[in-house]
N, C-alpha and C. Protein backbone atom coordinates (compact mmCIF):
# COMPACT_ATOMS: atom_id res chain seq x y z
N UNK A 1 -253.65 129.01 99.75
CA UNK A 1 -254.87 129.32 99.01
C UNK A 1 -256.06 128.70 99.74
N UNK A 2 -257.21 129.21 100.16
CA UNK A 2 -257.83 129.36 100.75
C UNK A 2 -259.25 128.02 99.76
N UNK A 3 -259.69 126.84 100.00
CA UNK A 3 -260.77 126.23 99.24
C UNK A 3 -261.94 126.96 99.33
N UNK A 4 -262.74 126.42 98.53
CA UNK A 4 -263.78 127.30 98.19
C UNK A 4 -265.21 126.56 99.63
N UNK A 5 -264.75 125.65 99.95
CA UNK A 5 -265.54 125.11 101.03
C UNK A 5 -265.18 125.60 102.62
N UNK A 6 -264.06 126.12 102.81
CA UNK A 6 -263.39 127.18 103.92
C UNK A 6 -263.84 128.10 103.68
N UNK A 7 -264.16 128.59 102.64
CA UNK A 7 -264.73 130.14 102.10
C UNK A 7 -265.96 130.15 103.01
N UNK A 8 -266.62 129.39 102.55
CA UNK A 8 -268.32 129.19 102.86
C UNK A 8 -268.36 129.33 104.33
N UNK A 9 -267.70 127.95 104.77
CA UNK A 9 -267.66 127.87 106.53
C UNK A 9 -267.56 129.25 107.11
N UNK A 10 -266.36 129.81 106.53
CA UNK A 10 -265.60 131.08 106.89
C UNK A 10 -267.01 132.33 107.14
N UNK A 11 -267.71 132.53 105.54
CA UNK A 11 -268.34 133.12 105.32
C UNK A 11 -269.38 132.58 106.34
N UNK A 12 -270.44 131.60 107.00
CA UNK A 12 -271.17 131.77 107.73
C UNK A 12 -270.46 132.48 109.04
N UNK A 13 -269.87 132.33 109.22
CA UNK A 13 -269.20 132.38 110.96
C UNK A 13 -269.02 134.26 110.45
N UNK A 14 -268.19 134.62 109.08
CA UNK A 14 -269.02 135.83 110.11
C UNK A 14 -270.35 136.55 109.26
N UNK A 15 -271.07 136.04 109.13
CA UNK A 15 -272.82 136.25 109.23
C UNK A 15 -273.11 136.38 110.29
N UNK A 16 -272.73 134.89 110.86
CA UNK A 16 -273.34 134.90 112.64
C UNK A 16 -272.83 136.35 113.29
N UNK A 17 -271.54 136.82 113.23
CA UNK A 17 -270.88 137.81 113.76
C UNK A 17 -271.30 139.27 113.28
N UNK A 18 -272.25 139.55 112.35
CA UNK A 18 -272.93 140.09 111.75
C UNK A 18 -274.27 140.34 112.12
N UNK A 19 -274.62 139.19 113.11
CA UNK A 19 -276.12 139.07 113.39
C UNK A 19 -276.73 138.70 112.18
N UNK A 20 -276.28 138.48 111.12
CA UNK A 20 -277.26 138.19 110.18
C UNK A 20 -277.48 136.55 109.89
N UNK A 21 -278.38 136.13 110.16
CA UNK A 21 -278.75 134.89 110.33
C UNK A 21 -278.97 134.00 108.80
N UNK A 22 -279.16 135.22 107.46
CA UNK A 22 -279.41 134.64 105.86
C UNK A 22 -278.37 134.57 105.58
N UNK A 23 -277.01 135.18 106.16
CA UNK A 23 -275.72 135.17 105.27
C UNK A 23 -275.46 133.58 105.90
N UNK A 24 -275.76 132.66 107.13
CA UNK A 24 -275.30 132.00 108.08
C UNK A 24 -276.30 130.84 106.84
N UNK A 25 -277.52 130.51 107.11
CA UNK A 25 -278.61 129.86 105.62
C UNK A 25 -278.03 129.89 104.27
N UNK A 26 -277.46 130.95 103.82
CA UNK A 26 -276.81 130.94 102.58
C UNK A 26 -275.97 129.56 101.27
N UNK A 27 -275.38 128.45 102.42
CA UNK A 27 -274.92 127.69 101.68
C UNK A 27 -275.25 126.27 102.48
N UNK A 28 -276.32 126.71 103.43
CA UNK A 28 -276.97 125.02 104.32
C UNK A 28 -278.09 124.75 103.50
N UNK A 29 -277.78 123.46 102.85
CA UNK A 29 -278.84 122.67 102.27
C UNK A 29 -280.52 123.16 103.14
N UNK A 30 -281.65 122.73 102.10
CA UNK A 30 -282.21 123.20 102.80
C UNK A 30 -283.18 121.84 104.06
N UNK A 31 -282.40 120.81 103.78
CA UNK A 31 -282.67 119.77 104.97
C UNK A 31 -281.56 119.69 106.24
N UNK A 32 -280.17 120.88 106.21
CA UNK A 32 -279.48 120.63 106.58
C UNK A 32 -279.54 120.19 108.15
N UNK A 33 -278.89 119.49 108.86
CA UNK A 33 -279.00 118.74 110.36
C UNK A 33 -278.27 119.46 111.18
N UNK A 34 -278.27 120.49 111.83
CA UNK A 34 -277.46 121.32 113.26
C UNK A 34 -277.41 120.81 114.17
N UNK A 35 -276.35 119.91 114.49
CA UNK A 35 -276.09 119.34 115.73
C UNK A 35 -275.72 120.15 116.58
N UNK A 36 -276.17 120.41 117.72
CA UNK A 36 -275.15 121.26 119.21
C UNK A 36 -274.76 120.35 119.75
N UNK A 37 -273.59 120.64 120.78
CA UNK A 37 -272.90 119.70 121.27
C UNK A 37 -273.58 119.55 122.87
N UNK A 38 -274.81 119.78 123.22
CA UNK A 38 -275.28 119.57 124.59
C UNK A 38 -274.22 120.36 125.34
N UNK A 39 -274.27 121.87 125.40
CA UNK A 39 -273.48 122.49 126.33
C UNK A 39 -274.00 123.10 127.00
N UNK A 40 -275.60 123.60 126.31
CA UNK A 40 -275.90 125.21 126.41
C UNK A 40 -277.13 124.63 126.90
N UNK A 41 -277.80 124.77 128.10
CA UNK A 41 -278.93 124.65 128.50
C UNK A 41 -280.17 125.29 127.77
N UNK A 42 -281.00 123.88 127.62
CA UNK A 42 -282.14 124.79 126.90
C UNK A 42 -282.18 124.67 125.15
N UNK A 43 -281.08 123.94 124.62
CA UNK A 43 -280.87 124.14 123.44
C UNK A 43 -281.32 122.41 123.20
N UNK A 44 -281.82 122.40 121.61
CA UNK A 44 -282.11 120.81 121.66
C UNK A 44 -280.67 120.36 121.39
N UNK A 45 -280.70 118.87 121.15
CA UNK A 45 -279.68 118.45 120.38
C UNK A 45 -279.54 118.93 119.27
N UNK A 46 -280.63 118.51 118.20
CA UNK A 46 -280.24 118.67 116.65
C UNK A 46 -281.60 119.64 116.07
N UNK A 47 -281.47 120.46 115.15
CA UNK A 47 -282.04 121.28 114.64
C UNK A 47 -282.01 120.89 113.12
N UNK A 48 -283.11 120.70 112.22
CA UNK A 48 -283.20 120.25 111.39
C UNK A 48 -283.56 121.30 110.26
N UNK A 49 -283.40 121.63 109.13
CA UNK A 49 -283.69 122.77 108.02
C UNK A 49 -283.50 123.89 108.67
N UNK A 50 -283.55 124.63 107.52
CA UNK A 50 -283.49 126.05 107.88
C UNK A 50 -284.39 126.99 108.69
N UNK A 51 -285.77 126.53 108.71
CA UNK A 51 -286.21 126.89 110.64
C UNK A 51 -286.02 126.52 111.46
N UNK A 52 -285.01 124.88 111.20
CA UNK A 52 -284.39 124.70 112.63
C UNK A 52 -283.44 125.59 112.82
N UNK A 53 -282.80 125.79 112.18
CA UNK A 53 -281.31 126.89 111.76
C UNK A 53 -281.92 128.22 112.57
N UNK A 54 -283.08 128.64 112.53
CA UNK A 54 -283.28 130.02 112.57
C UNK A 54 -283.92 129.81 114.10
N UNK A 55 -284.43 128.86 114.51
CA UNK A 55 -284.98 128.24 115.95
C UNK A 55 -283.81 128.54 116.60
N UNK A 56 -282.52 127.82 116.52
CA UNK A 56 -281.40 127.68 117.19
C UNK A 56 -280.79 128.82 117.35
N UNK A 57 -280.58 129.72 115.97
CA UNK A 57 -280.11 131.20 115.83
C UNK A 57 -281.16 132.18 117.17
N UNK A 58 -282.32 132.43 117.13
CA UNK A 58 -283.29 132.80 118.15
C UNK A 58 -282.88 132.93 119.04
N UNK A 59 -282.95 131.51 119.78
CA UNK A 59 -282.64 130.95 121.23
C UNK A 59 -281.06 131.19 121.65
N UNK A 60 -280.22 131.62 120.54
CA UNK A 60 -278.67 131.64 121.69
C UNK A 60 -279.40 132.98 121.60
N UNK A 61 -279.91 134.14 120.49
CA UNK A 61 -279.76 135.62 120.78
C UNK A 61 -280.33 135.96 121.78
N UNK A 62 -281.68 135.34 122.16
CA UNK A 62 -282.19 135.16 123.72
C UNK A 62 -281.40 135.56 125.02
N UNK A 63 -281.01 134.24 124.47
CA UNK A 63 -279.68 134.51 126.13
C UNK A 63 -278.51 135.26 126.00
N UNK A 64 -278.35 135.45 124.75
CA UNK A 64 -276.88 136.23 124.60
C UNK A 64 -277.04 137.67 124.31
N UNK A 65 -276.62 138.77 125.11
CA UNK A 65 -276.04 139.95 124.41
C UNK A 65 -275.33 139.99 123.09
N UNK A 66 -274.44 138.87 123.64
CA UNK A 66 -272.81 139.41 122.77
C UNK A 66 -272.79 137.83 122.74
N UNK A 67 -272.34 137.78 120.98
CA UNK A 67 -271.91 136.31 120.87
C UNK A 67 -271.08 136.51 119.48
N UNK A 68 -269.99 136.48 119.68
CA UNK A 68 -268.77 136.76 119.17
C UNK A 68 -268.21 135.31 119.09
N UNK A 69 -267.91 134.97 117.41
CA UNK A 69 -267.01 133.83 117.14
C UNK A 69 -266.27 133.77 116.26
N UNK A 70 -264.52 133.50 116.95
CA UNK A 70 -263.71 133.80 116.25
C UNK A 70 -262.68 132.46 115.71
N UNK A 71 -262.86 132.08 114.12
CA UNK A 71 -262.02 131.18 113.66
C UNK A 71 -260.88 131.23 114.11
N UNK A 72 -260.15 130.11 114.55
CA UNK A 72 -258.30 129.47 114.93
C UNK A 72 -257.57 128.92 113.93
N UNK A 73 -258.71 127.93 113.16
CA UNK A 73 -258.33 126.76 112.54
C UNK A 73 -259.25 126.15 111.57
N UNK A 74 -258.83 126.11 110.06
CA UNK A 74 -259.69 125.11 109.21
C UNK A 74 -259.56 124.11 108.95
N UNK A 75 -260.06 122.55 108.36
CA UNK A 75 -259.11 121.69 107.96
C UNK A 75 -260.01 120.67 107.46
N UNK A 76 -259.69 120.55 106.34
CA UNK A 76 -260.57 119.78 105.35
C UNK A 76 -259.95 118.78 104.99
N UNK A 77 -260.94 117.47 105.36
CA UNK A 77 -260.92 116.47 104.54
C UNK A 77 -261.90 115.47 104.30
N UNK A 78 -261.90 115.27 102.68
CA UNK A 78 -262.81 115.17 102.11
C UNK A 78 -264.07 115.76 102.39
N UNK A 79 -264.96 115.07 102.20
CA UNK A 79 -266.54 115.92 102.14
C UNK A 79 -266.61 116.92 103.44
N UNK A 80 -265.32 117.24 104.65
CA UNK A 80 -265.71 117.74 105.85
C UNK A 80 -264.77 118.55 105.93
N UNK A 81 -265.08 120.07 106.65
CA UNK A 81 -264.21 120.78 106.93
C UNK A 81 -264.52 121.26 108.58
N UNK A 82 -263.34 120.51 109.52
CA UNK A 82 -263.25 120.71 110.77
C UNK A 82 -262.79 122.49 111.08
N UNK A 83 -263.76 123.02 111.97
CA UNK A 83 -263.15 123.90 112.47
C UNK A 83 -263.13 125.12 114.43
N UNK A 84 -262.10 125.04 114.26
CA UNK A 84 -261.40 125.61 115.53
C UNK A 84 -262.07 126.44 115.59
N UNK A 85 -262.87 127.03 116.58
CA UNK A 85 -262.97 129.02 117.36
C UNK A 85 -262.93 129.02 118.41
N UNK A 86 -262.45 130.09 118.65
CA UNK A 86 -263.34 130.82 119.87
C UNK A 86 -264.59 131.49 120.06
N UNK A 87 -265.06 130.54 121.07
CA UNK A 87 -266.13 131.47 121.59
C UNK A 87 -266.55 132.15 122.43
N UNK A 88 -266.92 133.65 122.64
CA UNK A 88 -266.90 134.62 123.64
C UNK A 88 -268.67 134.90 123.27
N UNK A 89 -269.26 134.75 124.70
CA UNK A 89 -270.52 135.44 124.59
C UNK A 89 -271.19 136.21 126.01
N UNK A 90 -272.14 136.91 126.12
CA UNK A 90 -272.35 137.93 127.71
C UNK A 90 -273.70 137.47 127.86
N UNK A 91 -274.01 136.83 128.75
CA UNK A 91 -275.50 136.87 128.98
C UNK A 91 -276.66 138.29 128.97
N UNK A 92 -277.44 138.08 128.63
CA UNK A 92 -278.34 138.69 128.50
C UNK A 92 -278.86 139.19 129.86
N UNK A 93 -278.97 139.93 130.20
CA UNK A 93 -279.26 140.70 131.72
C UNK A 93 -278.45 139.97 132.90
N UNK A 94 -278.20 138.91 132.45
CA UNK A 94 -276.93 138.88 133.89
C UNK A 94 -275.33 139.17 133.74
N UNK A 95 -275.44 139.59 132.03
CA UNK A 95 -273.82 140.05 132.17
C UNK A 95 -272.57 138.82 132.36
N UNK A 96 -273.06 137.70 132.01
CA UNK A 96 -271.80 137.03 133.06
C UNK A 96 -271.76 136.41 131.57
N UNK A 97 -270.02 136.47 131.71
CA UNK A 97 -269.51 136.22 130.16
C UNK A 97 -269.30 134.34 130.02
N UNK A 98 -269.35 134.00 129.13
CA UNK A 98 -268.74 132.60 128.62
C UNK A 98 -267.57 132.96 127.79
N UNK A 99 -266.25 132.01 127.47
CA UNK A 99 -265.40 131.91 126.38
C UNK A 99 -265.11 130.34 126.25
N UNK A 100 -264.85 129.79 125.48
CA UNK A 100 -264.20 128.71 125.26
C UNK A 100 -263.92 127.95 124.00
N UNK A 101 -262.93 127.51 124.18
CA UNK A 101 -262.62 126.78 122.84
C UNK A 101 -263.64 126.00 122.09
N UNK A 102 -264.05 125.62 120.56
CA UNK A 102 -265.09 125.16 120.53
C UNK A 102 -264.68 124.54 119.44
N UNK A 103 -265.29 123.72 118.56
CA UNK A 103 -265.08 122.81 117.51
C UNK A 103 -266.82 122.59 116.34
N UNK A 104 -266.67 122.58 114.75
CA UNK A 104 -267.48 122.28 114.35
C UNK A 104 -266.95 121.17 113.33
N UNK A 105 -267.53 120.65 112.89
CA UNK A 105 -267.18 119.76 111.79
C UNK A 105 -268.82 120.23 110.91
N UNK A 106 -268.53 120.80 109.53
CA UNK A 106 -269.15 120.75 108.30
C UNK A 106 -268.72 119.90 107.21
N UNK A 107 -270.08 119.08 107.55
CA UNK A 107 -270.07 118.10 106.06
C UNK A 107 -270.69 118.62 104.85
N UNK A 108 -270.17 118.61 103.76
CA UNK A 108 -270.61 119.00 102.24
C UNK A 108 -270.97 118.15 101.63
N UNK A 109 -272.21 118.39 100.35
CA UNK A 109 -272.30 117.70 99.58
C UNK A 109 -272.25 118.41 98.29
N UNK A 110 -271.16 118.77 97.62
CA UNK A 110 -271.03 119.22 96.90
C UNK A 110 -270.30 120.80 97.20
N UNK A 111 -271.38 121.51 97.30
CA UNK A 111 -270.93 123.11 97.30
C UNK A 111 -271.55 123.77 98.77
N UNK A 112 -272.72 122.50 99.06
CA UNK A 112 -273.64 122.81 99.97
C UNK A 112 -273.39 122.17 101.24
N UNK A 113 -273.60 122.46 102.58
CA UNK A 113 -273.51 121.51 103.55
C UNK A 113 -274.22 121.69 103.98
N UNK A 114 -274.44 120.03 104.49
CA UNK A 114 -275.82 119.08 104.84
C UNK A 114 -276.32 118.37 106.56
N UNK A 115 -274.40 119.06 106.97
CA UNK A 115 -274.50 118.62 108.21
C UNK A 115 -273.86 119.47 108.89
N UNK A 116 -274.16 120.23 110.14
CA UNK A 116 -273.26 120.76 110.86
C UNK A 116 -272.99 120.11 112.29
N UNK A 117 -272.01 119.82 112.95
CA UNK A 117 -271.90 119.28 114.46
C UNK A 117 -270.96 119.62 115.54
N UNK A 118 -271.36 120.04 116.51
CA UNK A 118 -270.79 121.08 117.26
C UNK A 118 -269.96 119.94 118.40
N UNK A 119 -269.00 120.25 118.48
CA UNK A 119 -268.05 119.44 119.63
C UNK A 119 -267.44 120.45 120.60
N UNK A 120 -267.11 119.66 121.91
CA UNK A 120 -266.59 120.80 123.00
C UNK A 120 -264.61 120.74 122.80
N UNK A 121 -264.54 119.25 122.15
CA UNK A 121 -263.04 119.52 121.96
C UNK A 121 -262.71 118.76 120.38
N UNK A 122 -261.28 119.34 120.05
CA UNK A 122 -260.86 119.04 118.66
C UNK A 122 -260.96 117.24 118.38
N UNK A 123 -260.24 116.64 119.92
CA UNK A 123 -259.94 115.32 119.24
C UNK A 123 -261.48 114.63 119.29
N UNK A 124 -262.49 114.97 120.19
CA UNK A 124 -264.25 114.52 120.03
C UNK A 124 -263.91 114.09 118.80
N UNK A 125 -264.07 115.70 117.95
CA UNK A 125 -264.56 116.11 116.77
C UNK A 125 -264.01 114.85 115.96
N UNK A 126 -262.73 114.72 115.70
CA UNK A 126 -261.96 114.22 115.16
C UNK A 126 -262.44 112.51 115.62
N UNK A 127 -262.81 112.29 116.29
CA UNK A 127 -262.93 110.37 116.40
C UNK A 127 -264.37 110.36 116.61
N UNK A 128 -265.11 111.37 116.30
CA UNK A 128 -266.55 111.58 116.44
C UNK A 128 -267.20 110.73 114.58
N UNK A 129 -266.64 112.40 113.95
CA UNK A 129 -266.55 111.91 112.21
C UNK A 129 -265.46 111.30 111.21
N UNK A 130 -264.65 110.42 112.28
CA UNK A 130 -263.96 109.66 111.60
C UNK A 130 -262.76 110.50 110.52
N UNK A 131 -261.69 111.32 111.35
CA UNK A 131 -261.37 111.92 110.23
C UNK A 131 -259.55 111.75 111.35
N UNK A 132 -258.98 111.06 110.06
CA UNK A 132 -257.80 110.72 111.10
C UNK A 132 -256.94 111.71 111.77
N UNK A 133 -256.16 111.95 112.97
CA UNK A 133 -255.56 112.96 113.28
C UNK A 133 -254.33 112.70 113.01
N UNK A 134 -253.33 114.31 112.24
CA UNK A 134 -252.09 114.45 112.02
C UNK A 134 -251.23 115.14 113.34
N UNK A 135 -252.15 115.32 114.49
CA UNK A 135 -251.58 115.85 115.37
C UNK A 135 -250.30 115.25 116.57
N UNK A 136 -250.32 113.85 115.90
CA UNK A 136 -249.71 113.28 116.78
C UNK A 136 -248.25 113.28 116.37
């Protein structure tokens, strides 16, 4: 059975995949904090409220044709739900594709989340926000 805070996560990711950037706003507080994980040239670190949200949304469509992201993995605990994708995207007039594994951790406060933070790998994520690993 699927929580109702996987729902949400679930439900932005595919907004983004949608292009629609209000379904993606829909359940981010409206102070919420968008961390990127410093991958993507050009992008700040952290993006703050929902015009930071829509700043950040902008700037990948910029460079991206195609930005396709596909859930692996959810996993909640407590106020945070870590999650797995893939990501596939095409540059914008040069065609030259990206994919790679990627990681977010969403923190909730309540129904709403207040924090999003982008990691390049699971265990970052995991000893980043303090959330113990069962993988071992």
């Amino acid at each position: 059975m699927t929580s109702e805070r996987v729902r949400i996560v679930s439900a932005g990711y595919e907004g983004w995949n949608r292009r629609d950037p209000e379904a993606l706003l829909a359940d981010l507080a409206p102070d919420v904090e968008w961390r990127t994980a410093g991958v993507f040239p050009g992008l700040k670190d952290v993006y703050r409220g929902h015009e930071g949200v829509r700043e950040f949304w902008r700037s990948m469509q910029e460079a991206w044709e195609i930005i396709e992201i596909a859930p692996r993995a959810f996993v909640e605990h407590g106020d945070k739900v870590l999650a797995e994708f893939h990501f596939y995207a095409k540059g914008r007039g040069s065609g030259a594709t990206v994919e790679m594994e990627w990681t977010q951790v969403f923190t909730f406060r309540g129904d709403v989340v207040v924090t999003v933070a982008g990691y390049s790998t699971v265990e970052a994520a995991l000893e980043a926000e303090g959330i113990p690993t069962t993988r071992d």
